[in-house]
C-alpha atoms as a PDB file:
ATOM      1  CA  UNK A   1     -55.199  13.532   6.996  1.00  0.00           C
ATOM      2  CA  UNK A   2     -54.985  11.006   4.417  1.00  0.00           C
ATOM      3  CA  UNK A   3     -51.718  12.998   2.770  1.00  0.00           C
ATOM      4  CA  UNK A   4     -50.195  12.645   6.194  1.00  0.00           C
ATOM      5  CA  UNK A   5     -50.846   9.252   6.687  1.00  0.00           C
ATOM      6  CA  UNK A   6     -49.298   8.825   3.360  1.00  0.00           C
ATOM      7  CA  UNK A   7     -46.297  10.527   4.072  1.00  0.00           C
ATOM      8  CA  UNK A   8     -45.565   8.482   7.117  1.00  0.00           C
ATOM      9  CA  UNK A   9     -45.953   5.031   5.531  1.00  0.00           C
ATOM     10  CA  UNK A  10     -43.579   6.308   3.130  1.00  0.00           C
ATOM     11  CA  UNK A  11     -41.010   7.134   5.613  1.00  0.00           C
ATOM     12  CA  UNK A  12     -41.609   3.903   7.391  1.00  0.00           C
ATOM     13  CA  UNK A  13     -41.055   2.157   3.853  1.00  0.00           C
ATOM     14  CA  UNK A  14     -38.046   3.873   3.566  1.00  0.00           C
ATOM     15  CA  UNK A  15     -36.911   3.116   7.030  1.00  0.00           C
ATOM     16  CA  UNK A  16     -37.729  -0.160   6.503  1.00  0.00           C
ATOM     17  CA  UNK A  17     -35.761  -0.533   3.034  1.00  0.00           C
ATOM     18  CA  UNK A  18     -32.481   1.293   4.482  1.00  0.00           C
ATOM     19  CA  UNK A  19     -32.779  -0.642   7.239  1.00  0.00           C
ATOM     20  CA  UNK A  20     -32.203  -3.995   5.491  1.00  0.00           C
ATOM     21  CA  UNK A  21     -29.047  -2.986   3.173  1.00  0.00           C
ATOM     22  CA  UNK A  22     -25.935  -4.738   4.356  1.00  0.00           C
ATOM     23  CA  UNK A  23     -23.852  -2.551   6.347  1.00  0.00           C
ATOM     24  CA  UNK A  24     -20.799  -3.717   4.296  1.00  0.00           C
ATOM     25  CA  UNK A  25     -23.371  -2.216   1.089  1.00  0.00           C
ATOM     26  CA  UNK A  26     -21.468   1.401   1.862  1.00  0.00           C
ATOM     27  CA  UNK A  27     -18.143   0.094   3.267  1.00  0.00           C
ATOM     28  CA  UNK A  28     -14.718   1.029   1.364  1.00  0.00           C
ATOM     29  CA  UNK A  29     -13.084  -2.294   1.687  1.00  0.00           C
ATOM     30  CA  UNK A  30      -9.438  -2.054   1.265  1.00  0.00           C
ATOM     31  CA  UNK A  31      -7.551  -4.993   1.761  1.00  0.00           C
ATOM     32  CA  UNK A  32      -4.380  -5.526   3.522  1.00  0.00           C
ATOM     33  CA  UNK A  33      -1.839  -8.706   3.068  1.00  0.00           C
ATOM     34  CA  UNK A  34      -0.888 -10.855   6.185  1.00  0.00           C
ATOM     35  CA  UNK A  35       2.349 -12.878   5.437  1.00  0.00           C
ATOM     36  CA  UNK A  36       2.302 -16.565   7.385  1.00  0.00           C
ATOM     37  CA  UNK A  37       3.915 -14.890  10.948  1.00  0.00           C
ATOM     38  CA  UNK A  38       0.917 -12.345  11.079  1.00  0.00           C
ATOM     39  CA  UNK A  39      -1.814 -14.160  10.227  1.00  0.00           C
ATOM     40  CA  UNK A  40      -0.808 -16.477  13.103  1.00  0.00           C
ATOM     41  CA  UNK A  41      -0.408 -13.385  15.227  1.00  0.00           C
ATOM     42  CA  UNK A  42      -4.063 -12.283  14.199  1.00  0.00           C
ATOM     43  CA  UNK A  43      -5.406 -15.519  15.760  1.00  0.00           C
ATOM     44  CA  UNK A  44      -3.842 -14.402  18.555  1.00  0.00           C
ATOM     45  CA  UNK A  45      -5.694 -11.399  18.826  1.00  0.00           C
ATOM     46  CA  UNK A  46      -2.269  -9.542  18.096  1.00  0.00           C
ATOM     47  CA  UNK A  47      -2.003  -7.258  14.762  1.00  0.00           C
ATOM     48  CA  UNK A  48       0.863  -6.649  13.263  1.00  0.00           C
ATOM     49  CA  UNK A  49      -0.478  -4.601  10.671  1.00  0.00           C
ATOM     50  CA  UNK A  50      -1.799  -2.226  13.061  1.00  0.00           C
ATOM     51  CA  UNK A  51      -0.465   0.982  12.197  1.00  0.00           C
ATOM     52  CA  UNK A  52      -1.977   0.058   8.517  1.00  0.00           C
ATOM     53  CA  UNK A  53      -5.001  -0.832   9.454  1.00  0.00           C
ATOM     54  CA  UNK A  54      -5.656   2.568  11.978  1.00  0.00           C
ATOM     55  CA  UNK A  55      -4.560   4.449   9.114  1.00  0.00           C
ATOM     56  CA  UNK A  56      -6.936   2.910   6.734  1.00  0.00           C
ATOM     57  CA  UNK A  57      -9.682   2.885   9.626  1.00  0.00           C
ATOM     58  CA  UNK A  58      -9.126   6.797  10.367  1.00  0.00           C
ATOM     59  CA  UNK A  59      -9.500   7.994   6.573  1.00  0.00           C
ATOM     60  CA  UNK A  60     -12.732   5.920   5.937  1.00  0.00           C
ATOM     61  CA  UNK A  61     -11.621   2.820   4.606  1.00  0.00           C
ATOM     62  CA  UNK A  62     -12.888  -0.606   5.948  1.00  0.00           C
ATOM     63  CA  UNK A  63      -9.817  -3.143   6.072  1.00  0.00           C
ATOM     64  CA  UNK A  64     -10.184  -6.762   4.829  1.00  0.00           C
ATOM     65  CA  UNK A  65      -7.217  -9.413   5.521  1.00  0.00           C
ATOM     66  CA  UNK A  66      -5.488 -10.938   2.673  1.00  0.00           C
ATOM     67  CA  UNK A  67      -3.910 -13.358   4.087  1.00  0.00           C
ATOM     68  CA  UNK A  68      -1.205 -15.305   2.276  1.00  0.00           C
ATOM     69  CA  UNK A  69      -2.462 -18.454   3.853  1.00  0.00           C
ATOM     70  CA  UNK A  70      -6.090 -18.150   2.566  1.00  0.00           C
ATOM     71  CA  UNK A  71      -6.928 -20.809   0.154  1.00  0.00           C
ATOM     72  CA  UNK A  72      -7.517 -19.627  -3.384  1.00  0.00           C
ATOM     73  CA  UNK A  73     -11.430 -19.816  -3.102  1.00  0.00           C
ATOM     74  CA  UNK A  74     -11.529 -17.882  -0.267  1.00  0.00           C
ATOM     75  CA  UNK A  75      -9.077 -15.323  -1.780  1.00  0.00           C
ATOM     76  CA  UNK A  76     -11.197 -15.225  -4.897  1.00  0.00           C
ATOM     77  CA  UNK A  77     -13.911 -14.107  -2.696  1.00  0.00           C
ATOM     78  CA  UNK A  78     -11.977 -11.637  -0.585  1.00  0.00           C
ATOM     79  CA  UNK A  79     -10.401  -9.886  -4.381  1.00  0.00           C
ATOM     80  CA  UNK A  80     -14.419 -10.362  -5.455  1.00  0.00           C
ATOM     81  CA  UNK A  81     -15.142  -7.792  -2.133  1.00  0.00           C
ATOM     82  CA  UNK A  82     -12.178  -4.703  -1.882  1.00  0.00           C
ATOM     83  CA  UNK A  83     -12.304  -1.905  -3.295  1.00  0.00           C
ATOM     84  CA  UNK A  84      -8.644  -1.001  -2.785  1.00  0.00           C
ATOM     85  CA  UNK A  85      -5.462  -3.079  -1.955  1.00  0.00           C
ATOM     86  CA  UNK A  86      -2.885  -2.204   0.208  1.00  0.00           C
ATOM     87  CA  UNK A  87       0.764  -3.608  -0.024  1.00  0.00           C
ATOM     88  CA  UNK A  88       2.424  -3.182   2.920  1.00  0.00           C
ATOM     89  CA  UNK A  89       6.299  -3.682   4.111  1.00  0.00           C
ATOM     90  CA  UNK A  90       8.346  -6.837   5.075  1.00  0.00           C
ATOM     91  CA  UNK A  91      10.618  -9.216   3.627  1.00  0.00           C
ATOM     92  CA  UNK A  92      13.027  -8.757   0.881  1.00  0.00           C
ATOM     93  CA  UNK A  93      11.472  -9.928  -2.708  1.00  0.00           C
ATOM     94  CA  UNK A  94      13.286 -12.806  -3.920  1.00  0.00           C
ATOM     95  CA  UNK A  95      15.744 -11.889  -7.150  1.00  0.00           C
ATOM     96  CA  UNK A  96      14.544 -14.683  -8.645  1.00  0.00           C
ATOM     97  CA  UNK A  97      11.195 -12.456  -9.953  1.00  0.00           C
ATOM     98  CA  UNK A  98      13.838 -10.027 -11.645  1.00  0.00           C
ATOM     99  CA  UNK A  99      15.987 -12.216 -13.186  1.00  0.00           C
ATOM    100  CA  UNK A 100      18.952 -12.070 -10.442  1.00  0.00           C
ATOM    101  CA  UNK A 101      21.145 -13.980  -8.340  1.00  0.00           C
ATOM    102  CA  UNK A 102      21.404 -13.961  -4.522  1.00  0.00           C
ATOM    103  CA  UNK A 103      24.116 -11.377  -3.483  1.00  0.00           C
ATOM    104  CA  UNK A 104      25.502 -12.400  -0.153  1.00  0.00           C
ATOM    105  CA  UNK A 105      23.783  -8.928   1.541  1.00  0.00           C
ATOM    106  CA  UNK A 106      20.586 -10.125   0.610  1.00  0.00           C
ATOM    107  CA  UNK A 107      18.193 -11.184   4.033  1.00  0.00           C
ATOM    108  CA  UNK A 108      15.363 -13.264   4.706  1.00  0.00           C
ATOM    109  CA  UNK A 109      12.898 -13.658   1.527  1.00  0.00           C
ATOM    110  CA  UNK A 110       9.283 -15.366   1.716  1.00  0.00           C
ATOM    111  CA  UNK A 111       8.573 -16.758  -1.621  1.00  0.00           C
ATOM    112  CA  UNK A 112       5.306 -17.689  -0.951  1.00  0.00           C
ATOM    113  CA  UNK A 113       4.467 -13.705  -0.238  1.00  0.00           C
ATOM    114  CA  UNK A 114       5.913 -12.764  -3.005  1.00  0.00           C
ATOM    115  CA  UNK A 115       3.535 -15.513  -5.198  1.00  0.00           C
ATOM    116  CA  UNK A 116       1.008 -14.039  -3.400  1.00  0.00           C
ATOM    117  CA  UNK A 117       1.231 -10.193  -4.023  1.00  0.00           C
ATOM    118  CA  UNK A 118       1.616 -11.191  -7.828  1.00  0.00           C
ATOM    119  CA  UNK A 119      -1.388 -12.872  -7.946  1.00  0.00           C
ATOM    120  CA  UNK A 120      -2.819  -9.859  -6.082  1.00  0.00           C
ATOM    121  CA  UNK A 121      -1.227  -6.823  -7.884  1.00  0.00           C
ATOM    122  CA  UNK A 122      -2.296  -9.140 -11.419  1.00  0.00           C
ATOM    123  CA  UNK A 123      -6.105  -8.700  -9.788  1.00  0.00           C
ATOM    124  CA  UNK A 124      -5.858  -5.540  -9.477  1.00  0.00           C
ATOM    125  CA  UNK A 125      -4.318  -4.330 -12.217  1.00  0.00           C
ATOM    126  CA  UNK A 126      -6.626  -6.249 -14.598  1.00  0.00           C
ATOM    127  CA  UNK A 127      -9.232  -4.320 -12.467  1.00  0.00           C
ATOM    128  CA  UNK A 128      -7.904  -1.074 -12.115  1.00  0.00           C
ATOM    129  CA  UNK A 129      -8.661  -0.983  -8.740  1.00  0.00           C
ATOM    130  CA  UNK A 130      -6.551   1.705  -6.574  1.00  0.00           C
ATOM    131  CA  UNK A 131      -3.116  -0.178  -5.104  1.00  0.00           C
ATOM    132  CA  UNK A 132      -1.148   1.811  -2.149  1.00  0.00           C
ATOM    133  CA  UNK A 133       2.673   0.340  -2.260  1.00  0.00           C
ATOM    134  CA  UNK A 134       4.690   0.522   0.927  1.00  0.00           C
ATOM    135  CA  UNK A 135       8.410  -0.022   1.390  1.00  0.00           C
ATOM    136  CA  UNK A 136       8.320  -3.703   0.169  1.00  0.00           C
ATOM    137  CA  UNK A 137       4.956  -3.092  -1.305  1.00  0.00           C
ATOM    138  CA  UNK A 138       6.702  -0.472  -3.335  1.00  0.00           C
ATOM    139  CA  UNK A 139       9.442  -2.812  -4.133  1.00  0.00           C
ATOM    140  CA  UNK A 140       7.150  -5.641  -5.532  1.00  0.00           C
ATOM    141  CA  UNK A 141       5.091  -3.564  -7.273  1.00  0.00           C
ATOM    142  CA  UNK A 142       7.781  -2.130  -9.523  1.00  0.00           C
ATOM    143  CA  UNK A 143       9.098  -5.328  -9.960  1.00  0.00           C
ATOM    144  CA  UNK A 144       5.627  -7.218 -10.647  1.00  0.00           C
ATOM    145  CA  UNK A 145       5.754  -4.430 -13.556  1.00  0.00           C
ATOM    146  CA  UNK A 146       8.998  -5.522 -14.660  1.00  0.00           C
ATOM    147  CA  UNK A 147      11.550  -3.686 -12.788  1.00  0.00           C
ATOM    148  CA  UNK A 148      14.332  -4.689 -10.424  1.00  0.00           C
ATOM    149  CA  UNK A 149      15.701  -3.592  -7.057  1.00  0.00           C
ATOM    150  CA  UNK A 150      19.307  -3.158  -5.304  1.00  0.00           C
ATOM    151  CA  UNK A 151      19.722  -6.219  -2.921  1.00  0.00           C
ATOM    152  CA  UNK A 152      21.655  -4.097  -0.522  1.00  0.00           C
ATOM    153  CA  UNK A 153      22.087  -0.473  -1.116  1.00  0.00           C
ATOM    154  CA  UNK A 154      25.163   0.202   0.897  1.00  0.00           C
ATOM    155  CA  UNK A 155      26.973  -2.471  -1.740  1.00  0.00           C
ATOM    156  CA  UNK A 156      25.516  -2.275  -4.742  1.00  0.00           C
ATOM    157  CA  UNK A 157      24.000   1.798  -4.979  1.00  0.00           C
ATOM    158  CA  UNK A 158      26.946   3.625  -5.592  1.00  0.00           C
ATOM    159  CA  UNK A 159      27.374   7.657  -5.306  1.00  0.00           C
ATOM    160  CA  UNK A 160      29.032  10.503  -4.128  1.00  0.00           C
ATOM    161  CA  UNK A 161      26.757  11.805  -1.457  1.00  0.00           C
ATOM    162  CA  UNK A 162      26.013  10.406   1.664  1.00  0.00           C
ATOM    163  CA  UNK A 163      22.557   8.884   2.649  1.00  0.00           C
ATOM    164  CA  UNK A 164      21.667   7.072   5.564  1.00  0.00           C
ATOM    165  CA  UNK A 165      18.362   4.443   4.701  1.00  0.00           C
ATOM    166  CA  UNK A 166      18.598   2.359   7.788  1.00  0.00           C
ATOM    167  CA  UNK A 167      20.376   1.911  11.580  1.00  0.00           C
ATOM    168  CA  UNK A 168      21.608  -1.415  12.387  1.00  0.00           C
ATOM    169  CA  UNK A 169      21.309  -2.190  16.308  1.00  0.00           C
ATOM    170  CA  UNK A 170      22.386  -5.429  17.381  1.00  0.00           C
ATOM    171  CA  UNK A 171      20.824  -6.983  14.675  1.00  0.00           C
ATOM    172  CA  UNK A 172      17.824  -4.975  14.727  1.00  0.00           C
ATOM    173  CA  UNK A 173      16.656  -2.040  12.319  1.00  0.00           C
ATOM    174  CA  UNK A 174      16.263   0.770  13.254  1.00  0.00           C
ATOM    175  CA  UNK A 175      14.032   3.731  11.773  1.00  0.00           C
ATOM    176  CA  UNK A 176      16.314   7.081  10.579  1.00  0.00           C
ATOM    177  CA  UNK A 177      14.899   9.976   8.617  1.00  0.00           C
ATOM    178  CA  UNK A 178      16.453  11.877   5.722  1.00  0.00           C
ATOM    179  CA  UNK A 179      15.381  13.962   3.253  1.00  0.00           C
ATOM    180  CA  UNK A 180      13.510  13.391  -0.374  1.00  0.00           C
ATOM    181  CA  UNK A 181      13.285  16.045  -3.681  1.00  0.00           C
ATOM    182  CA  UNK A 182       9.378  15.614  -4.740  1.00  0.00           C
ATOM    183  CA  UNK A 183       8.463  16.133  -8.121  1.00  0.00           C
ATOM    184  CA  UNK A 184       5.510  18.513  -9.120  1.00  0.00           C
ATOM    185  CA  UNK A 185       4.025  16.086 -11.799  1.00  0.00           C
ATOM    186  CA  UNK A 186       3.216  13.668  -8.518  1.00  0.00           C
ATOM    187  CA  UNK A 187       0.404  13.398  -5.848  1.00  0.00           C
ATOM    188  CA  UNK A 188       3.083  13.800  -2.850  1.00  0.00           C
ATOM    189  CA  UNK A 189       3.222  17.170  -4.204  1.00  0.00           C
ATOM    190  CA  UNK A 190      -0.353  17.339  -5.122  1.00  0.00           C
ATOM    191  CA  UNK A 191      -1.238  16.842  -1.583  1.00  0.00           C
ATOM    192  CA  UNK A 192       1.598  18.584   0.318  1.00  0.00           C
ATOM    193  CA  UNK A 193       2.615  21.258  -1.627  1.00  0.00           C
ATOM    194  CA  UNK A 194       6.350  20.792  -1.016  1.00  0.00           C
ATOM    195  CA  UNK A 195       9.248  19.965  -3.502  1.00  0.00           C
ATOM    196  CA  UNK A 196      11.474  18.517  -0.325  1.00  0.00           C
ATOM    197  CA  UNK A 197       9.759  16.561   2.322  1.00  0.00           C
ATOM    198  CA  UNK A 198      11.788  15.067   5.589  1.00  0.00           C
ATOM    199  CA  UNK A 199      10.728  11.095   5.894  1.00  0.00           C
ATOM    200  CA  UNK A 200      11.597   7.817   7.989  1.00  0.00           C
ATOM    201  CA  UNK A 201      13.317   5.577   6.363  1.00  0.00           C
ATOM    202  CA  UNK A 202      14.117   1.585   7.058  1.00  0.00           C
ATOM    203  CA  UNK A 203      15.190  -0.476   4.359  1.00  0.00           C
ATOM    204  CA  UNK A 204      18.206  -1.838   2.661  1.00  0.00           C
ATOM    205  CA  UNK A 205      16.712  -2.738  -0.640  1.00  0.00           C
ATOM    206  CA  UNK A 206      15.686  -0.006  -3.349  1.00  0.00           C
ATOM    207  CA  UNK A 207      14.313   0.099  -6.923  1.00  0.00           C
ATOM    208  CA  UNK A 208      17.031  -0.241  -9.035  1.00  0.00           C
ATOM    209  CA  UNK A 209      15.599   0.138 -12.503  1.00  0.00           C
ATOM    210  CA  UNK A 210      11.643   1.427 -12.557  1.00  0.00           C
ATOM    211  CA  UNK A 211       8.962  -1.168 -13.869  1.00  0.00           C
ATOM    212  CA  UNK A 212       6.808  -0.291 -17.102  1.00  0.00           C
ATOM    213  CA  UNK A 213       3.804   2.273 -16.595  1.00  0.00           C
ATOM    214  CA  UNK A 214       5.416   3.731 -13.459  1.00  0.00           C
ATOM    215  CA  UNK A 215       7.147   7.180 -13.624  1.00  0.00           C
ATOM    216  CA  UNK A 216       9.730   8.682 -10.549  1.00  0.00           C
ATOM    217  CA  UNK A 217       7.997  10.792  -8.164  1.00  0.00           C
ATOM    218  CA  UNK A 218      10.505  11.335  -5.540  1.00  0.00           C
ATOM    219  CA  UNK A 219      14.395  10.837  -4.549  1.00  0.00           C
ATOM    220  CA  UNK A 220      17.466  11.111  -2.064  1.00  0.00           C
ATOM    221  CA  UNK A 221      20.114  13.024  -2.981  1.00  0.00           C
ATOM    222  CA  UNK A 222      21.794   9.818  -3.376  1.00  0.00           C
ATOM    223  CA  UNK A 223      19.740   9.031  -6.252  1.00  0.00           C
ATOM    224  CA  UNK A 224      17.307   6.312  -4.488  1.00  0.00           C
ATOM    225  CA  UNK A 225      13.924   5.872  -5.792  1.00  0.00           C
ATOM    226  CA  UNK A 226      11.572   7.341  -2.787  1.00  0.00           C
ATOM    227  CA  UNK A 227       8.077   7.150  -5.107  1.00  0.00           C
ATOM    228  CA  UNK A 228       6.295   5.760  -7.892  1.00  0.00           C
ATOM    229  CA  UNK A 229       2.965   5.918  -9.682  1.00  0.00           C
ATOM    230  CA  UNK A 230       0.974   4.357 -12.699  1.00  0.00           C
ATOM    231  CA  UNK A 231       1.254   6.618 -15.695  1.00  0.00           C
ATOM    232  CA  UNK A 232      -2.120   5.319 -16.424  1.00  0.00           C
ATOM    233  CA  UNK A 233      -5.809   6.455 -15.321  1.00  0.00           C
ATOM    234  CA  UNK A 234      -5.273   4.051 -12.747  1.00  0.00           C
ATOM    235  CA  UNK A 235      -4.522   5.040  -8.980  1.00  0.00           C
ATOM    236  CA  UNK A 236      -1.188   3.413  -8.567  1.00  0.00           C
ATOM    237  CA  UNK A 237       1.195   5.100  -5.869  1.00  0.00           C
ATOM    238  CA  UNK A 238       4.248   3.481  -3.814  1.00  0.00           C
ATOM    239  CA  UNK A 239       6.330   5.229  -1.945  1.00  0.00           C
ATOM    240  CA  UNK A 240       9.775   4.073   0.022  1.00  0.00           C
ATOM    241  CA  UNK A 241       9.083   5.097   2.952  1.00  0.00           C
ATOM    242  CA  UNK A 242       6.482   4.511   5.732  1.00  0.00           C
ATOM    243  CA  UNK A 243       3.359   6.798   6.207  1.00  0.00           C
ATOM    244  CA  UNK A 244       1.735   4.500   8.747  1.00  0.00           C
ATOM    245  CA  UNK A 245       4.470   5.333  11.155  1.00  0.00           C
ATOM    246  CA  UNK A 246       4.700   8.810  10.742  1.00  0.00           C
ATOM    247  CA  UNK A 247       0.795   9.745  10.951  1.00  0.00           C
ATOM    248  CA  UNK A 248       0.291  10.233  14.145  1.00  0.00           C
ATOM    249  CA  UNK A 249       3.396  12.827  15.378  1.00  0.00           C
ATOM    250  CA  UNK A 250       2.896  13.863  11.858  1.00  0.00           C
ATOM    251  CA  UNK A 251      -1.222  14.145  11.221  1.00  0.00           C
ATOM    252  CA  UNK A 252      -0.235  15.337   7.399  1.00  0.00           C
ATOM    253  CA  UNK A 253       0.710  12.015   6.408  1.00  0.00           C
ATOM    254  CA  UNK A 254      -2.956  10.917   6.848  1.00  0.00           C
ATOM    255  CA  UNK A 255      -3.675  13.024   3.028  1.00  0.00           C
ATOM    256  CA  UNK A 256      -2.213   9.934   1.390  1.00  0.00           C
ATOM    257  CA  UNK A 257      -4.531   7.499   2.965  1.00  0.00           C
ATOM    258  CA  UNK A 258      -7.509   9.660   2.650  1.00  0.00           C
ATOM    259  CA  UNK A 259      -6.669  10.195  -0.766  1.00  0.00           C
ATOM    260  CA  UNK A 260      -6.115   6.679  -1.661  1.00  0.00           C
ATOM    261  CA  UNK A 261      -9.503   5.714   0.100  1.00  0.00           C
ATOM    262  CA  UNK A 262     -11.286   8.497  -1.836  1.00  0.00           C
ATOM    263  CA  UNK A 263      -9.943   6.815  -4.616  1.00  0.00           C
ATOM    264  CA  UNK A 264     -11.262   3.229  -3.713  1.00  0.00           C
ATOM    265  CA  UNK A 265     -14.616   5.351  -3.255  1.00  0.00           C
ATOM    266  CA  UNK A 266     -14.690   6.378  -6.896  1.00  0.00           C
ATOM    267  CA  UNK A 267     -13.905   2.951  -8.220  1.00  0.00           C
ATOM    268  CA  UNK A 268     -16.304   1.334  -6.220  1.00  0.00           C
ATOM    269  CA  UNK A 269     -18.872   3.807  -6.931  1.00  0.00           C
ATOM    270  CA  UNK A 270     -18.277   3.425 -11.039  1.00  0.00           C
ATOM    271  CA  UNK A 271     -17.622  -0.473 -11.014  1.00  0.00           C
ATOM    272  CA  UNK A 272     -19.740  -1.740  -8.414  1.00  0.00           C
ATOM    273  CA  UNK A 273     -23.144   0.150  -9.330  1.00  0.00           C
END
């Protein structure tokens, strides 16, 4: 009787001990910049970043705003909390952070963004702490690690064969798929077991020349840099293209996101123990 009553008091210890660990104690927290225009949306109850943040929210990962117009404390604290960062798409990154001029194809830039993801990506790095680079986020990362971009493909990438990397409509872009050559050495391949892989595409801007630490992990036939990762122990991936978009008619796409999360997982589980 006594062993029994034992027992339970020990259970009801334990219930009582797991019941008082934060939630957030066992939450992957992978954050997700917010330029000036979505944050503004966000207080509107309207995300922009939606497609991210259901892909994030699907493959276990908890999402925390970065939002360019946090002050730097509160930033601190946010970088002090995420076990992952996410870089998503947007703007064209100024030329300035390369070492370029403005070409006259070049569109709207947001400096301050760009300030921002440097000071992010620098966390992180310094950190090691998993980075998933999208379309712009892919763009910034290679050039936060010294690389530099086309301005405007259709002017300044020149070859033989024809690619299409985004529809103009009245102003407007418009998505357009075409195909990419994967290399084996990558985790595209690692996770879908294909050399060629059909993807959206909606961008006019491109690496150009590839940042230090990062290695080629897919391309067009036109020679247009489609993926990147860290050569590093680091999980560093960016890709051209955009996942998020392509998840849901495609459920596939949702490896990358698991993986990455898995990966934010095993960092948070050897750094934050």
């Amino acid at each position: 009787m006594k062993k029994q009553r034992r027992i339970i008091a020990g259970l009801i210890l334990l219930f009582v001990i797991l019941s008082i660990i934060p939630a957030c104690a066992k939450d992957i927290n992978i954050g997700i910049v917010y330029d000036k225009r979505q944050t503004k949306a966000l207080e509107e109850n309207v995300d922009l970043r939606l497609k991210y943040r259901n892909a994030i929210e699907k493959n276990g990962g908890k999402v925390i705003v970065l939002s360019v117009l946090d002050d730097n404390k509160t930033t601190a604290e946010k970088l002090g909390k995420i076990d992952g960062l996410l870089v998503p798409g947007g703007a064209d990154v100024d030329p300035g952070r390369y070492g370029d001029s403005p070409h006259q194809h070049l569109e709207e830039v947001d400096m301050a963004l760009d300030k921002y993801e440097f000071e992010l990506l620098g966390y992180c790095i310094r950190h090691s702490i998993p980075i998933l680079a999208i379309c712009r986020g892919h763009q910034i990362l290679n050039v936060f690690m010294g690389g530099s971009l086309y301005q405007d493909i259709p002017i300044q990438h020149k070859s033989d064969k024809k690619v299409t990397h985004r529809i103009r409509k009245k102003g407007e872009s418009q998505i357009c798929f075409h195909g990419i050559v994967v290399s084996e050495d990558s985790l595209l391949y690692k996770l879908h077991k294909k050399k060629q892989m059909n993807v959206n595409s909606l961008h006019h801007q491109a690496i150009k020349k590839p940042g230090k630490d990062l290695k080629i992990t897919a391309h067009t036939d036109d020679g247009i840099i489609e993926g990147i990762e860290g050569t590093g122990d680091q999980f560093i991936v960016g890709v051209q293209f955009h996942p998020e978009k392509m998840r849901i008619k495609k459920p596939e796409w949702n490896k990358l996101f698991k993986a990455f999360v898995d990966e934010a997982k095993k960092w948070k589980k050897k750094e934050r123990q």
